[in-house]
Protein backbone atom coordinates (compact mmCIF):
# COMPACT_ATOMS: atom_id res chain seq x y z
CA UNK A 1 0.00 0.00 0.00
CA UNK A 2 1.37 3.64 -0.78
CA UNK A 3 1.77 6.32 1.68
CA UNK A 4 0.06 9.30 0.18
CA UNK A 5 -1.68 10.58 3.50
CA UNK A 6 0.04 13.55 4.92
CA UNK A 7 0.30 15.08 8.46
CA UNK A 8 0.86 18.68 9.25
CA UNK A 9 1.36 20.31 12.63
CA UNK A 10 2.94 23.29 14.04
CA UNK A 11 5.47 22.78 16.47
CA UNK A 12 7.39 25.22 18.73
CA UNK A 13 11.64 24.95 16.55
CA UNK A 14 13.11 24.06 19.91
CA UNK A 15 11.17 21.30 20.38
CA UNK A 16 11.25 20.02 17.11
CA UNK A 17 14.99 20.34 17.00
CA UNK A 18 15.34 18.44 20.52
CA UNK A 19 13.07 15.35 19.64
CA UNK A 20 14.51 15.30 15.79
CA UNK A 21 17.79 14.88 17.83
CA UNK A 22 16.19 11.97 19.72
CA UNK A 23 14.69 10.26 16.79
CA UNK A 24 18.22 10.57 14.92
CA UNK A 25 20.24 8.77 17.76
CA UNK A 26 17.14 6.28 17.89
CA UNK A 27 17.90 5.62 14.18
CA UNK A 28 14.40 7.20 13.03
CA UNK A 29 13.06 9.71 10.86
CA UNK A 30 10.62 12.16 12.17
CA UNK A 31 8.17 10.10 9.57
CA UNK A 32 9.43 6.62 10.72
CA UNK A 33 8.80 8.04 14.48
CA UNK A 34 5.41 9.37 13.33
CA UNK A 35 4.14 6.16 11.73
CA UNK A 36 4.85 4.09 14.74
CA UNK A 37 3.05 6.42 16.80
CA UNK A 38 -0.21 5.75 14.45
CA UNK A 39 0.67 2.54 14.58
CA UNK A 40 0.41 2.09 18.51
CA UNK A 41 -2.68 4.61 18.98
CA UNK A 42 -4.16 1.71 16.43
CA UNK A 43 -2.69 -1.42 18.33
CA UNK A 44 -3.60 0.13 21.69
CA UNK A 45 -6.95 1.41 20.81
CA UNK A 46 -5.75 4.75 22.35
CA UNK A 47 -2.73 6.72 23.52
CA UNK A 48 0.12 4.03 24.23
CA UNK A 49 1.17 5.83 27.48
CA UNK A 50 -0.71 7.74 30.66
CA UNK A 51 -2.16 11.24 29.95
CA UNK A 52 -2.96 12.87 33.45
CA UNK A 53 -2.51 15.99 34.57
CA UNK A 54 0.27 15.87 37.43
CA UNK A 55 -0.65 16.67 41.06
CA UNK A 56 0.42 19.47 43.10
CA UNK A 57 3.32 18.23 44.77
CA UNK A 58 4.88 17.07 41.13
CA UNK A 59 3.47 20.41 39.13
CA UNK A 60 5.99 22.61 42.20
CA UNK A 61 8.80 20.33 41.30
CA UNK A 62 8.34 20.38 37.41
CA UNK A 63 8.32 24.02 37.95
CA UNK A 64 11.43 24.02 39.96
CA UNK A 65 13.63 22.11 37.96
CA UNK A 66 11.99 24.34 34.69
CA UNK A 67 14.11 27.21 36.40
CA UNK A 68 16.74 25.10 37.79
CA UNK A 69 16.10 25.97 41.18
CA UNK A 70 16.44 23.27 44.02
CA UNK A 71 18.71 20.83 41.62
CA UNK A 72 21.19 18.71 42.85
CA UNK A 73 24.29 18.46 40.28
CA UNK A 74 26.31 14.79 40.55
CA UNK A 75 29.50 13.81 38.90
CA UNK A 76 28.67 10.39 38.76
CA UNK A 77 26.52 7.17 40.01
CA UNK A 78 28.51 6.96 43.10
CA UNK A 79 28.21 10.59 43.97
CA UNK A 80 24.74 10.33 43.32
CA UNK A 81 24.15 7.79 46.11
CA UNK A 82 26.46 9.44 48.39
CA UNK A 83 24.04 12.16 47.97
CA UNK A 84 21.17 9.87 48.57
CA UNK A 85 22.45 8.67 51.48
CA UNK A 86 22.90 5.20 50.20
């Protein structure tokens, strides 16, 4: 069957460029990616992942790390459990 269907959206450049990124070290191409994302809405008989809208707790996070406030910066996996207390 022939692909003649085509998909337009408007997407902010930064994000495009980020995920493009993504897709490239994934070995895809922003069509490949797109086409398996039809694919498993169609398999799954809806979105393959959770859609919910976070609670309070992780919305003040999100918005902490967005302005890279409260972050804590390791050098590596053992620092990072040092840090943890582990």
């Amino acid at each position: 069957m022939t692909k003649t269907a085509t998909v337009r959206a408007r997407i902010k450049p930064d994000l495009k460029t980020k995920v493009e990124h993504i897709f490239q070290k994934l070995g895809l191409t922003t069509t490949e990616a797109i086409n398996l994302f039809y694919k498993q809405v169609e398999l799954q008989q809806g979105l393959p992942f959770e859609v919910k809208i976070p609670n309070m707790t992780t919305q003040k996070i999100l918005e902490k790390t967005d302005q890279e406030e409260e972050l804590i910066h390791c050098d590596n996996l053992e620092n990072m459990f040092e840090q943890l207390g582990m």
